[in-house]
N, C-alpha and C. Protein backbone atom coordinates (compact mmCIF):
# COMPACT_ATOMS: atom_id res chain seq x y z
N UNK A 1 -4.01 -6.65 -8.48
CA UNK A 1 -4.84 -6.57 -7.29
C UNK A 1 -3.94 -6.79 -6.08
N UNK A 2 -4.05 -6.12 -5.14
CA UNK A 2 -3.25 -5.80 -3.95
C UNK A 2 -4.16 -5.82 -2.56
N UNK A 3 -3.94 -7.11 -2.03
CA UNK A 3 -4.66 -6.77 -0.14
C UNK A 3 -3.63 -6.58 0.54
N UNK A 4 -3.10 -5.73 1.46
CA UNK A 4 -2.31 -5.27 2.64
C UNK A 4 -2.82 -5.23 3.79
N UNK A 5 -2.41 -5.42 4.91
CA UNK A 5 -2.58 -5.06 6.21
C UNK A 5 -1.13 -4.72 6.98
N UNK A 6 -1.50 -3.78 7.76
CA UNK A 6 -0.62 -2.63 8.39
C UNK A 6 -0.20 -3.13 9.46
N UNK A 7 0.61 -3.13 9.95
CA UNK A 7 1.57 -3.76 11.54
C UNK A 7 2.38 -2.44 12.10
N UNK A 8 2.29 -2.97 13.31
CA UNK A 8 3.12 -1.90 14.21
C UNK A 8 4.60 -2.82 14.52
N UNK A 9 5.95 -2.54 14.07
CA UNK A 9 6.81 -2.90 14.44
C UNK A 9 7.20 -2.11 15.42
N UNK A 10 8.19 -3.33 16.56
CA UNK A 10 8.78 -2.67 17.77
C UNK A 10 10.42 -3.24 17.84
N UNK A 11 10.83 -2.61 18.61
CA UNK A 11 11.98 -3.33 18.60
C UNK A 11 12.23 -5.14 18.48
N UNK A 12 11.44 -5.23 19.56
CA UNK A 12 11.36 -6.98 19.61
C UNK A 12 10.76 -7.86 18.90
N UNK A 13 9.94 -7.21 17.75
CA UNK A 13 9.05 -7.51 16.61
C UNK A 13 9.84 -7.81 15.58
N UNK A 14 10.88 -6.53 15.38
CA UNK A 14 11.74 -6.63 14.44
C UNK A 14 12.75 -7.76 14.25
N UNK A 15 13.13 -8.03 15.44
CA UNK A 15 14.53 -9.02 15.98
C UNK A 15 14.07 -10.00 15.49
N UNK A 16 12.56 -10.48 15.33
CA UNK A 16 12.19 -11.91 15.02
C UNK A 16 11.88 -12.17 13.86
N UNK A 17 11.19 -10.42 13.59
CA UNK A 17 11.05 -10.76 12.05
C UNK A 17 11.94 -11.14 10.62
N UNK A 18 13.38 -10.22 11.50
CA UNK A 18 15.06 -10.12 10.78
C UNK A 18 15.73 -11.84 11.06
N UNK A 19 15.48 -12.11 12.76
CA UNK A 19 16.14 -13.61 12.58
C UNK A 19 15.65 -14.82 12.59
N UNK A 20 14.13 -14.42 12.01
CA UNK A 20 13.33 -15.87 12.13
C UNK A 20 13.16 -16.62 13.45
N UNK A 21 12.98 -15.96 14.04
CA UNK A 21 12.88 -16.60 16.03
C UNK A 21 11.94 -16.71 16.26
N UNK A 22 10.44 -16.23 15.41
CA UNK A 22 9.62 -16.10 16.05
C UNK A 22 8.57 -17.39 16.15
N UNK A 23 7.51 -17.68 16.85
CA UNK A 23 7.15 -18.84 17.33
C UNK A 23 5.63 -18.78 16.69
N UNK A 24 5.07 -20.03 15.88
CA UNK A 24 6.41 -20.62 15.10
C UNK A 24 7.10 -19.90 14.25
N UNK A 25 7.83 -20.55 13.49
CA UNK A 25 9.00 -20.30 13.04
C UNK A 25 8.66 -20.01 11.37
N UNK A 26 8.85 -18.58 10.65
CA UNK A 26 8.68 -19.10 9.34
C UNK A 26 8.92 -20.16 8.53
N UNK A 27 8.31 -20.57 7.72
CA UNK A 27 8.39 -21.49 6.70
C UNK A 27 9.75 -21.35 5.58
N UNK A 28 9.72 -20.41 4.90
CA UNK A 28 10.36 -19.68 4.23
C UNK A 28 10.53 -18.25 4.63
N UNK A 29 12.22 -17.81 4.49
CA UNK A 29 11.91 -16.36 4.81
C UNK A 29 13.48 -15.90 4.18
N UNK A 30 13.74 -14.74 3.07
CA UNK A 30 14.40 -14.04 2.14
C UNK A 30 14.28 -12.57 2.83
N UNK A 31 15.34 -11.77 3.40
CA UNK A 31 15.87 -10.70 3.65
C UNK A 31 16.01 -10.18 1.68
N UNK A 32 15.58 -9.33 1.53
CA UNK A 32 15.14 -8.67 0.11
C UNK A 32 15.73 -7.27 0.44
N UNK A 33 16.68 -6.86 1.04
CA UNK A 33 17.54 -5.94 0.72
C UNK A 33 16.57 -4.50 1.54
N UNK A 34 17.49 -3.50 1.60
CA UNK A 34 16.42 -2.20 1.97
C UNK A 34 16.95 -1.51 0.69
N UNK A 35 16.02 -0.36 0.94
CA UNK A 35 16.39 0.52 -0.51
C UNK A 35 15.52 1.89 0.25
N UNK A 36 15.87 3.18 -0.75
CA UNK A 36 15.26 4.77 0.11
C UNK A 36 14.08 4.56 -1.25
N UNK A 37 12.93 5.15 -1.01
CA UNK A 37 12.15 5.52 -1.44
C UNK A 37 11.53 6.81 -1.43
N UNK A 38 11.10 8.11 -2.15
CA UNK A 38 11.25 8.89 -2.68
C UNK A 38 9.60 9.16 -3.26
N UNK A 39 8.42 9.43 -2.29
CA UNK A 39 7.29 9.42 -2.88
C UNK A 39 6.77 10.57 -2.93
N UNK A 40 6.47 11.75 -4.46
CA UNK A 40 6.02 12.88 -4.12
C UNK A 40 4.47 12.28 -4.51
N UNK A 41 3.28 12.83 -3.77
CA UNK A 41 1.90 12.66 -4.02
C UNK A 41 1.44 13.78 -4.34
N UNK A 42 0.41 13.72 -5.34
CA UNK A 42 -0.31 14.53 -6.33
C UNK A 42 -1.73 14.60 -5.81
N UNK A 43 -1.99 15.83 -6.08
CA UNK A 43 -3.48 15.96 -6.77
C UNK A 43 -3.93 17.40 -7.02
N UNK A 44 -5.45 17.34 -6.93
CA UNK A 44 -5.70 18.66 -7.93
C UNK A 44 -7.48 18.85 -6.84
N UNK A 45 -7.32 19.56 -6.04
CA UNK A 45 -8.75 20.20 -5.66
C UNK A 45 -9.13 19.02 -4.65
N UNK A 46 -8.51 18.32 -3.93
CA UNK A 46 -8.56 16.84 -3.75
C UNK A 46 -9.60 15.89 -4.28
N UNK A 47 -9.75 15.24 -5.79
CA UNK A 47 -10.14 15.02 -6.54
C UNK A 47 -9.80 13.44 -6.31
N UNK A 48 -8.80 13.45 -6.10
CA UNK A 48 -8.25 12.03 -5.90
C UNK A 48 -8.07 11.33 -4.38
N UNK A 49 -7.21 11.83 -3.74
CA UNK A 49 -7.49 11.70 -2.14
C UNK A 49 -8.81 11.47 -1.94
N UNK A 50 -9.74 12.40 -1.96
CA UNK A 50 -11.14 12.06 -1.21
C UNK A 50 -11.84 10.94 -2.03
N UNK A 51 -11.28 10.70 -2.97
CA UNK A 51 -11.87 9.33 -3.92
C UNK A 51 -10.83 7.75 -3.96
N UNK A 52 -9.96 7.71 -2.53
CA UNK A 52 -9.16 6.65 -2.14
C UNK A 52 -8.07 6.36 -3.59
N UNK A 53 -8.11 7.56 -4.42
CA UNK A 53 -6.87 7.46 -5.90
C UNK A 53 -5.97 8.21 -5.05
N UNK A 54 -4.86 7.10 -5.37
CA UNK A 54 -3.19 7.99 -4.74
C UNK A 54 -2.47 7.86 -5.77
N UNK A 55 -2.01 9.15 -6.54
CA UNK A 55 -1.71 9.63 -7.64
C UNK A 55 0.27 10.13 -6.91
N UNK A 56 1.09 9.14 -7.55
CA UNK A 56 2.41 9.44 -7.44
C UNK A 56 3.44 9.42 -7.52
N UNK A 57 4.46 9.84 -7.87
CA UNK A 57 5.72 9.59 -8.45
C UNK A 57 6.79 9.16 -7.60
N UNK A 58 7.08 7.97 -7.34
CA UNK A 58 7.85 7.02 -6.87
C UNK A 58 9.17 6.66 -7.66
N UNK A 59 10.32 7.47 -6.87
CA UNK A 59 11.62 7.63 -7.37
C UNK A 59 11.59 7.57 -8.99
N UNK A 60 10.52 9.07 -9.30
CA UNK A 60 10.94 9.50 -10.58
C UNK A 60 9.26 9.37 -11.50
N UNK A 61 9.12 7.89 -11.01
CA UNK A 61 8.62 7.08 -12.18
C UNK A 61 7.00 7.13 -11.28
N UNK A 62 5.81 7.65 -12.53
CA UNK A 62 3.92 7.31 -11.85
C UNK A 62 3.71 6.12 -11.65
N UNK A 63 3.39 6.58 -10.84
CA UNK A 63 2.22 5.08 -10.45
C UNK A 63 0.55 6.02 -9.42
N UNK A 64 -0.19 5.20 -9.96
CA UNK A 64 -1.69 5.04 -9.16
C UNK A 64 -1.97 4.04 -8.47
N UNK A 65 -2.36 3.95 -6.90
CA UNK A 65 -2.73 3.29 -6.33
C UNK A 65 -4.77 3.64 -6.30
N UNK A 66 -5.48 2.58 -6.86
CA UNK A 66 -6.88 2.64 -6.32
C UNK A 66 -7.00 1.94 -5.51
N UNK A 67 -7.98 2.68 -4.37
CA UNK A 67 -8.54 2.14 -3.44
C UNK A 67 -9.86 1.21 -4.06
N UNK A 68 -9.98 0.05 -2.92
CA UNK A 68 -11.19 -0.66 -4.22
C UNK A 68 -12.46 -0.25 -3.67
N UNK A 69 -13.25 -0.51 -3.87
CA UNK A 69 -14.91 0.47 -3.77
C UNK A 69 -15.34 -0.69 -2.54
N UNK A 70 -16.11 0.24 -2.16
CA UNK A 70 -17.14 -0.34 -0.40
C UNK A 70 -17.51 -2.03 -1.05
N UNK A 71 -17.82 -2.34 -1.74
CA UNK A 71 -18.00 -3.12 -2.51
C UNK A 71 -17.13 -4.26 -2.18
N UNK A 72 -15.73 -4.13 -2.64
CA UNK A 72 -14.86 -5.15 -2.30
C UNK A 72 -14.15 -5.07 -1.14
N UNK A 73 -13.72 -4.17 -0.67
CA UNK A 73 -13.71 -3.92 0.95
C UNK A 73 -14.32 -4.84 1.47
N UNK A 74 -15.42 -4.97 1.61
CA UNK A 74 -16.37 -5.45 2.01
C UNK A 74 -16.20 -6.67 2.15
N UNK A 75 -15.35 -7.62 0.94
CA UNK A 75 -14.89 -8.72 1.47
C UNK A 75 -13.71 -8.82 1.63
N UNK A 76 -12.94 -7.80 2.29
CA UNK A 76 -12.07 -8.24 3.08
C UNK A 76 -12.11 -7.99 4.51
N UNK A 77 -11.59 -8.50 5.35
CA UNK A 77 -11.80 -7.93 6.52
C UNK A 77 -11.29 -6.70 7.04
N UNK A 78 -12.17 -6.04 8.22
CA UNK A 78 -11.53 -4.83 8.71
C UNK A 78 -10.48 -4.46 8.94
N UNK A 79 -9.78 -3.40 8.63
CA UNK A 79 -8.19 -3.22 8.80
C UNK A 79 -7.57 -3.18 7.31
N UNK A 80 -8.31 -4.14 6.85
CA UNK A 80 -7.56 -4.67 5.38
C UNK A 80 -7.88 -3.62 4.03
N UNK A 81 -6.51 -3.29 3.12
CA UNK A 81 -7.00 -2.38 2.83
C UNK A 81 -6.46 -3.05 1.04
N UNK A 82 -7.63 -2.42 0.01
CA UNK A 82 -7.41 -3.59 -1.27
C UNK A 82 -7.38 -2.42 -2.07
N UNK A 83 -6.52 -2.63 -3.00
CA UNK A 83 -5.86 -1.57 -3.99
C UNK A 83 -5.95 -2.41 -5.24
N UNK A 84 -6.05 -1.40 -6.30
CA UNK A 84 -5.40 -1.75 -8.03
C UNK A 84 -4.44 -0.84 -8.15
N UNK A 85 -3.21 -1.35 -8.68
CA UNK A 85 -2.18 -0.45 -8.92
C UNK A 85 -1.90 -0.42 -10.39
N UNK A 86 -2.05 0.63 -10.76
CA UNK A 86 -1.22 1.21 -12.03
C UNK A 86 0.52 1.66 -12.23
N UNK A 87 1.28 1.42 -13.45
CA UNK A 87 2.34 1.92 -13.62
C UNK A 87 2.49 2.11 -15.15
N UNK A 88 1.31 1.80 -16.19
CA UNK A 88 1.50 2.31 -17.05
C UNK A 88 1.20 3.68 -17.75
N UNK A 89 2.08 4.38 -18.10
CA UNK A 89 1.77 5.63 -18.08
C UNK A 89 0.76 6.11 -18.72
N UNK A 90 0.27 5.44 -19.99
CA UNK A 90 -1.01 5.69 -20.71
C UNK A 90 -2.86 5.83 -19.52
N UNK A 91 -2.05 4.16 -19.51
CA UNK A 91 -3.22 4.35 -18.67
C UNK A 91 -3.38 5.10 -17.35
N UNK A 92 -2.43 5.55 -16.96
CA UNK A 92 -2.34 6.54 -15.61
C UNK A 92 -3.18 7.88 -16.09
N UNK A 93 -2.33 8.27 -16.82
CA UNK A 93 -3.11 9.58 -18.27
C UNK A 93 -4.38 9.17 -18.18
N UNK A 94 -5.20 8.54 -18.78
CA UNK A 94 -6.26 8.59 -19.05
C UNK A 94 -6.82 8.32 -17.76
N UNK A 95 -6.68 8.53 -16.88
CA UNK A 95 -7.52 8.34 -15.44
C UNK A 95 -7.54 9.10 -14.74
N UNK A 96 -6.57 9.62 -15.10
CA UNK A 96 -6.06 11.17 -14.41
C UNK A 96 -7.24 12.20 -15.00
N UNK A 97 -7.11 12.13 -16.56
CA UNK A 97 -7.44 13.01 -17.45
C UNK A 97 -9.19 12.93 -17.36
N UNK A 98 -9.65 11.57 -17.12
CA UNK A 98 -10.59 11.41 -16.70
C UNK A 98 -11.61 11.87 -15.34
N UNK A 99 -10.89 11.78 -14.48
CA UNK A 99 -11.59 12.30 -13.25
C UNK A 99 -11.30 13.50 -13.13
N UNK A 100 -10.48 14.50 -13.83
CA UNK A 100 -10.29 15.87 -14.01
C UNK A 100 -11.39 16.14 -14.76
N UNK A 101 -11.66 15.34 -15.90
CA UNK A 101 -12.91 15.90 -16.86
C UNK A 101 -14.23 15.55 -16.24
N UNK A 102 -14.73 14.54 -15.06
CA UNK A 102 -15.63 14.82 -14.83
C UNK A 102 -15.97 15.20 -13.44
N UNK A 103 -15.27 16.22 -12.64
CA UNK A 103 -14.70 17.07 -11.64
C UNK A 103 -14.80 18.75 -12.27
N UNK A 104 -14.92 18.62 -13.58
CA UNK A 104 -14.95 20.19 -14.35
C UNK A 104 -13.90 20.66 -14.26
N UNK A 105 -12.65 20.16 -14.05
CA UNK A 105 -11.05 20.75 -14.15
C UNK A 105 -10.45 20.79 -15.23
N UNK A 106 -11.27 20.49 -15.84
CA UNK A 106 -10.44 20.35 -17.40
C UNK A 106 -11.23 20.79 -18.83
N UNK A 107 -10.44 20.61 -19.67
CA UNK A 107 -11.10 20.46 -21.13
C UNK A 107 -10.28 19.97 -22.24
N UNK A 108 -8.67 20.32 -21.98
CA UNK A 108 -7.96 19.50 -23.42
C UNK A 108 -7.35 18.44 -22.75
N UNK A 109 -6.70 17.93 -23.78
CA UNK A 109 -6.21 16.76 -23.46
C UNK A 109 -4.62 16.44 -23.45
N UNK A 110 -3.78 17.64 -23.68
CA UNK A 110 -2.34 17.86 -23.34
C UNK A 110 -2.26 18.07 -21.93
N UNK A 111 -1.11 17.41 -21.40
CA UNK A 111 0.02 17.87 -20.64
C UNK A 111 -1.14 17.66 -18.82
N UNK A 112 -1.80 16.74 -18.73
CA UNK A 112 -2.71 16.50 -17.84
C UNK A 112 -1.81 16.14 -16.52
N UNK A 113 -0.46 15.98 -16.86
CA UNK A 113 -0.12 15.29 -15.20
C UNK A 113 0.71 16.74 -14.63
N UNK A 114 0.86 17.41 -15.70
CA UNK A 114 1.31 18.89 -15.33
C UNK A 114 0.10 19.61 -14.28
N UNK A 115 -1.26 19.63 -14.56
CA UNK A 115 -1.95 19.86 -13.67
C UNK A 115 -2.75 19.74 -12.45
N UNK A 116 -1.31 18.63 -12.15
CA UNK A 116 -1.72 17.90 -10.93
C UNK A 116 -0.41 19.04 -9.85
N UNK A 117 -1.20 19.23 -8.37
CA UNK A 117 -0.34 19.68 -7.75
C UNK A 117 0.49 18.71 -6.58
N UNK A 118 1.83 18.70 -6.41
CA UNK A 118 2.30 18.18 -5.21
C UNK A 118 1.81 18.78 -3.70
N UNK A 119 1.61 17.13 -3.01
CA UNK A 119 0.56 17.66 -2.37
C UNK A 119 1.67 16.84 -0.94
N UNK A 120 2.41 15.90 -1.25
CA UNK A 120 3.25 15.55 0.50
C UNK A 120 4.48 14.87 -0.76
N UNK A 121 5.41 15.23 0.31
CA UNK A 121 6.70 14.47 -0.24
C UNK A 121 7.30 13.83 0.94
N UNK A 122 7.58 12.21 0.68
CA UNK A 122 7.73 11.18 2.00
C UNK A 122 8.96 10.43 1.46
N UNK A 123 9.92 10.20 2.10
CA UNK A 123 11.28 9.70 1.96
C UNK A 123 11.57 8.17 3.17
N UNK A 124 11.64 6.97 2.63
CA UNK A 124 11.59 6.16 3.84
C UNK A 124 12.55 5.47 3.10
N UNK A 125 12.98 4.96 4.06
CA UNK A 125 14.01 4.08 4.02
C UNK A 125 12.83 2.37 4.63
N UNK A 126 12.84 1.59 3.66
CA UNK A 126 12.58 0.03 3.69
C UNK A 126 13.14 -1.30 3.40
N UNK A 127 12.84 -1.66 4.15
CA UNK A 127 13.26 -3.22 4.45
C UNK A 127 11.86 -4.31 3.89
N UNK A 128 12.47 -5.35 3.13
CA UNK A 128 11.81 -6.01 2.37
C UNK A 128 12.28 -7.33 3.03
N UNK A 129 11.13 -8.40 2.74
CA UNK A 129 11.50 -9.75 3.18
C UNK A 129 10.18 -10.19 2.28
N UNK A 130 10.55 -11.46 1.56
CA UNK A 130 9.46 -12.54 1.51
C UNK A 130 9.70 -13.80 2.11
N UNK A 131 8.46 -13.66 2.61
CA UNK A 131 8.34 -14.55 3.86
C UNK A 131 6.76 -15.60 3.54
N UNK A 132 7.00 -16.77 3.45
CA UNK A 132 5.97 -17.73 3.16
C UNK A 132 5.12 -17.22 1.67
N UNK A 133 5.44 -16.51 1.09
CA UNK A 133 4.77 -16.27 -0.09
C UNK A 133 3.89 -14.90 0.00
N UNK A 134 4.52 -14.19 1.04
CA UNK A 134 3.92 -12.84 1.15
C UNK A 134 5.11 -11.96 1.39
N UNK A 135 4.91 -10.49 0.85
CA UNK A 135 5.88 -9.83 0.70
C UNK A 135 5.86 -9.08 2.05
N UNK A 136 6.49 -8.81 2.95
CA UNK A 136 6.67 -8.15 4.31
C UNK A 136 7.25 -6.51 3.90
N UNK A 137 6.68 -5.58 4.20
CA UNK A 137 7.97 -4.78 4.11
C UNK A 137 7.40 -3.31 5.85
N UNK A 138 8.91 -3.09 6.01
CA UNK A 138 9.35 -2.51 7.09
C UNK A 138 9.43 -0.37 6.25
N UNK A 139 8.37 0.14 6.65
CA UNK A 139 9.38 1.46 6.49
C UNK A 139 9.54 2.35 7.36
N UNK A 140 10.71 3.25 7.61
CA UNK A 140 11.00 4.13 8.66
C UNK A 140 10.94 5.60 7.36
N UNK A 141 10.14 6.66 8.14
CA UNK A 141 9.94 7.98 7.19
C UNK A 141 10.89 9.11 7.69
N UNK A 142 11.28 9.40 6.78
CA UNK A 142 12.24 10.53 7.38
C UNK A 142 12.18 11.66 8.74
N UNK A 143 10.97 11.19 9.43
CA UNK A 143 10.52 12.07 10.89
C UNK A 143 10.68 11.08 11.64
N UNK A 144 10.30 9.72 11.01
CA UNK A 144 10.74 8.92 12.38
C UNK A 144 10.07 8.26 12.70
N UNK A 145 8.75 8.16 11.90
CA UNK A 145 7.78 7.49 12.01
C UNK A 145 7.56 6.06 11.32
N UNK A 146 7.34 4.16 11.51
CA UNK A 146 7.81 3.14 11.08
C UNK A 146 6.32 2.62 11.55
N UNK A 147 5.91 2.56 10.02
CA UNK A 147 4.85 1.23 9.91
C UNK A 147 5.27 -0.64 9.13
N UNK A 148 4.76 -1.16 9.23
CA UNK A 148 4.98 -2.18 8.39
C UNK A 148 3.56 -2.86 7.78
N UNK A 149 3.72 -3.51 6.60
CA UNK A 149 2.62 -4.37 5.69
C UNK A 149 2.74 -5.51 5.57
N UNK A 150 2.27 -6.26 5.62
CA UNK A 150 2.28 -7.36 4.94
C UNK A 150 1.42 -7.58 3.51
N UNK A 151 1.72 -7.75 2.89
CA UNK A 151 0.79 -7.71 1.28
C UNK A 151 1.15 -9.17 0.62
N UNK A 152 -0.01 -9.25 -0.18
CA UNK A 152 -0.37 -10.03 -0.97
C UNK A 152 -0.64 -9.59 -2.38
N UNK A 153 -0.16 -9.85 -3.54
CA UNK A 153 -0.52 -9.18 -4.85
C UNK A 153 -0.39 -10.27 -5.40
N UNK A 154 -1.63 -10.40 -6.84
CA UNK A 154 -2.22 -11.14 -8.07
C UNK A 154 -2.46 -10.17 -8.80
N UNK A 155 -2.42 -10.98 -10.28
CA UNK A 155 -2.97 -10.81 -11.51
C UNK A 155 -4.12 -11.52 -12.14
N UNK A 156 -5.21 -10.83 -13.09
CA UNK A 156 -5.78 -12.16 -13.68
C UNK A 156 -6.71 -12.04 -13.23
N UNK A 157 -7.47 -11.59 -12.26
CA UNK A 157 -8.57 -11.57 -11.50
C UNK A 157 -9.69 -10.87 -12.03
N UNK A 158 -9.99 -10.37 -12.90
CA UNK A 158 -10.76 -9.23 -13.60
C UNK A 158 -12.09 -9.40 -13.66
N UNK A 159 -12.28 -10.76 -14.00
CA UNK A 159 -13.77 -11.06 -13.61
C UNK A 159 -14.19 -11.88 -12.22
N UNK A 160 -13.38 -12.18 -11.58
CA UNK A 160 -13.42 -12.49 -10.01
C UNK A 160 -12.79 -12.01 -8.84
N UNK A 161 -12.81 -10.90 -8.98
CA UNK A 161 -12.56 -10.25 -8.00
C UNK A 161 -12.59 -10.17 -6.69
N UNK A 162 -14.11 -10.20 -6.38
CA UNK A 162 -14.75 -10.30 -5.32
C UNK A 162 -14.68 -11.75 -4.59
N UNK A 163 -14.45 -12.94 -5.14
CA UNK A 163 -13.59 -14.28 -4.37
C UNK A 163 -11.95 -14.04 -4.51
N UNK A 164 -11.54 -13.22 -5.23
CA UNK A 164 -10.02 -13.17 -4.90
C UNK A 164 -9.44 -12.21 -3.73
N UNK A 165 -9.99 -11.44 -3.61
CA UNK A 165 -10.33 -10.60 -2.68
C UNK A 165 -10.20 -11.39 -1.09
N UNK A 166 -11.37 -11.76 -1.09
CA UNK A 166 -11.80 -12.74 0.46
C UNK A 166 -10.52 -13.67 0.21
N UNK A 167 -10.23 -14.15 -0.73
CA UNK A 167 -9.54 -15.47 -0.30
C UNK A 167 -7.69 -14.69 -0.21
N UNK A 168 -7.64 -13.96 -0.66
CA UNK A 168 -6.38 -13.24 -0.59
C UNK A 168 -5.94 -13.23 1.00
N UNK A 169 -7.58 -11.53 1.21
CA UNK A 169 -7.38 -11.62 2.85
C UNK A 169 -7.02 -12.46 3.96
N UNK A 170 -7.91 -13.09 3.86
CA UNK A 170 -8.02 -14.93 4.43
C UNK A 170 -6.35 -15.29 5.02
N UNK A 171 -6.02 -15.31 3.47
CA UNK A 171 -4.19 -15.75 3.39
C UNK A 171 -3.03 -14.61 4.43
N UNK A 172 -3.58 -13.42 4.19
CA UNK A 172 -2.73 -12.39 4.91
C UNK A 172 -3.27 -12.45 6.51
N UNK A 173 -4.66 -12.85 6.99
CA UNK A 173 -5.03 -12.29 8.24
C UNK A 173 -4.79 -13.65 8.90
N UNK A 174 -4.57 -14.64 8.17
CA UNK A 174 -4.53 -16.54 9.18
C UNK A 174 -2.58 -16.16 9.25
N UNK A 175 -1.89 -15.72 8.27
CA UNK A 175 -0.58 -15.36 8.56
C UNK A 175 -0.24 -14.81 9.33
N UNK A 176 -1.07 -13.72 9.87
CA UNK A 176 -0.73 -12.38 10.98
C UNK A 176 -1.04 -13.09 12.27
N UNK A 177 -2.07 -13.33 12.03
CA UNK A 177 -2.47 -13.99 13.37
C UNK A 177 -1.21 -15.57 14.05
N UNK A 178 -0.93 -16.46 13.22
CA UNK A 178 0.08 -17.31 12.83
C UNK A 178 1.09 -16.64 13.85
N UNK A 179 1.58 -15.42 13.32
CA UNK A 179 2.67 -14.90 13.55
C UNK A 179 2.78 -13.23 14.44
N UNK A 180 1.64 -13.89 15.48
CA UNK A 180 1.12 -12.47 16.32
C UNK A 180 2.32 -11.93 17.15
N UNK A 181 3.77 -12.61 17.26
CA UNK A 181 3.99 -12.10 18.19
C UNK A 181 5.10 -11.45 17.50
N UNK A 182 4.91 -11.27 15.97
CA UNK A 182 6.03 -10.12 14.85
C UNK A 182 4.87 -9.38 14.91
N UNK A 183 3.55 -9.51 14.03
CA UNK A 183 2.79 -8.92 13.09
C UNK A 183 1.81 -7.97 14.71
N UNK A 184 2.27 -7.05 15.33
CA UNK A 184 1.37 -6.41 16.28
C UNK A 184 0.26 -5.42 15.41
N UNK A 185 -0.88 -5.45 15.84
CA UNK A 185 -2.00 -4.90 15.02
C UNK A 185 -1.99 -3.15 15.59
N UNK A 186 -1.38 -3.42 17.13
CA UNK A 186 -0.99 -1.80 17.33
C UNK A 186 -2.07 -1.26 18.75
N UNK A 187 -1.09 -1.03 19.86
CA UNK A 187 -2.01 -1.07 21.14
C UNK A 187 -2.78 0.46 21.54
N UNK A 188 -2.96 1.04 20.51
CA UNK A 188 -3.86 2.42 20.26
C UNK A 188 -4.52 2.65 18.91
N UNK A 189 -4.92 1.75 18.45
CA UNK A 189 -6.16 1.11 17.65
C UNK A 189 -5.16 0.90 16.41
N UNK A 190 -5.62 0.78 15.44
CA UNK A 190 -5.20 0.36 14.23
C UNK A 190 -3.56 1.41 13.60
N UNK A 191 -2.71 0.59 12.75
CA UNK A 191 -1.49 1.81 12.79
C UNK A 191 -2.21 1.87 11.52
N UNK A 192 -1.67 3.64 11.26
CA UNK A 192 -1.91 4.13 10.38
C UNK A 192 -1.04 4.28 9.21
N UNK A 193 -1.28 4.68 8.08
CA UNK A 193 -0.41 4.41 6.58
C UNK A 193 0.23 5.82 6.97
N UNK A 194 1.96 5.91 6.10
CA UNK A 194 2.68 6.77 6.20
C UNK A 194 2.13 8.08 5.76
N UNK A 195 0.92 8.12 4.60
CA UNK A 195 0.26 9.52 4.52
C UNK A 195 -0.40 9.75 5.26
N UNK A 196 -1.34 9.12 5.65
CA UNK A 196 -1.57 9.70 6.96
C UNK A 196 -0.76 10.17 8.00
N UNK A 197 0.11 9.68 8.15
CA UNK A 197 1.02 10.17 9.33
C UNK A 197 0.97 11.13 9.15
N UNK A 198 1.95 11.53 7.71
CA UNK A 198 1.92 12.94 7.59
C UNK A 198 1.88 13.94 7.70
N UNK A 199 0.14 14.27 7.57
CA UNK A 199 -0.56 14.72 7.84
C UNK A 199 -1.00 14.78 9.34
């Protein structure tokens, strides 16, 4: 289970977030290296997109991001956006294979990620930090375009969801706020995720 919220880095955002200047002062804070990232996104009839499933191969290797239903949204706050992530390939398959079969795209059960089409290919270069027990990360996309997250991820939650959820948020939005003068929410409404940009 995954809550994120989106930040607008600026130059002077960055400086504090890289040398800990900012007021107050992190608690803990680990520079976690940058690395390029390599995301082609999938789908099929938009089957997945219009159903908040981001179906994609991240330097090589699937992964599924779900969006979580109005439901748990719901307890997080606005802005905040709550995911289940997949990386096992079985189960990626069968979810895939699933919402193809009840979408009418399908009928056997070979070779299902073959019939997914590439749909954006996004290349960023990111910067990672954990910082107080939340993972920060910085990305710049190969056009030029630089959002940042702050996230929170657990395990274990399966039958409580909906209090892990709120209390997750809670943890990420008293941090942002904490630390308003890194974490900018963005002075032309909310920043938007790198697929969107995209697009």
């Amino acid at each position: 289970l995954e809550v994120e919220r989106k930040f607008t880095p600026t130059p002077a955002s960055l400086r504090l977030l890289r040398t800990n200047t900012c007021s107050p002062r992190f608690t803990s804070h680990a520079y976690l290296g940058h690395r390029t990232i390599a995301d082609t996104y999938y789908d099929k009839a938009r089957i997945f997109m219009d159903r908040g499933i981001y179906v994609r191969r991240r330097n090589g290797v699937w992964e599924v991001k779900v969006g979580g239903d109005s439901h748990l949204k719901g307890k997080a706050g606005e802005g905040s956006e709550v995911f289940d992530e997949y990386a096992d390939i079985g189960a990626i398959r069968r979810l895939v294979q699933g919402k193809l079969r009840s979408a009418g795209q399908r009928e056997g059960d070979d070779g299902v990620m073959q019939e997914l089409d590439p749909v954006a290919e996004i290349v960023v270069r990111r910067d990672e930090w954990d910082v107080d027990g939340l993972r920060v990360v910085v990305d710049e996309t190969q056009w030029g375009y630089t959002v940042g997250e702050v996230e929170l991820t657990r395990e274990g939650f399966e039958g409580q969801k909906e209090d892990a959820v709120k209390v997750m948020d809670e943890k990420v939005m008293a941090f942002m706020r904490e630390h308003g003068d890194v974490f900018l929410a963005g002075g032309e409404g909310r920043p938007i995720g790198k697929l969107s940009a995209y697009w």
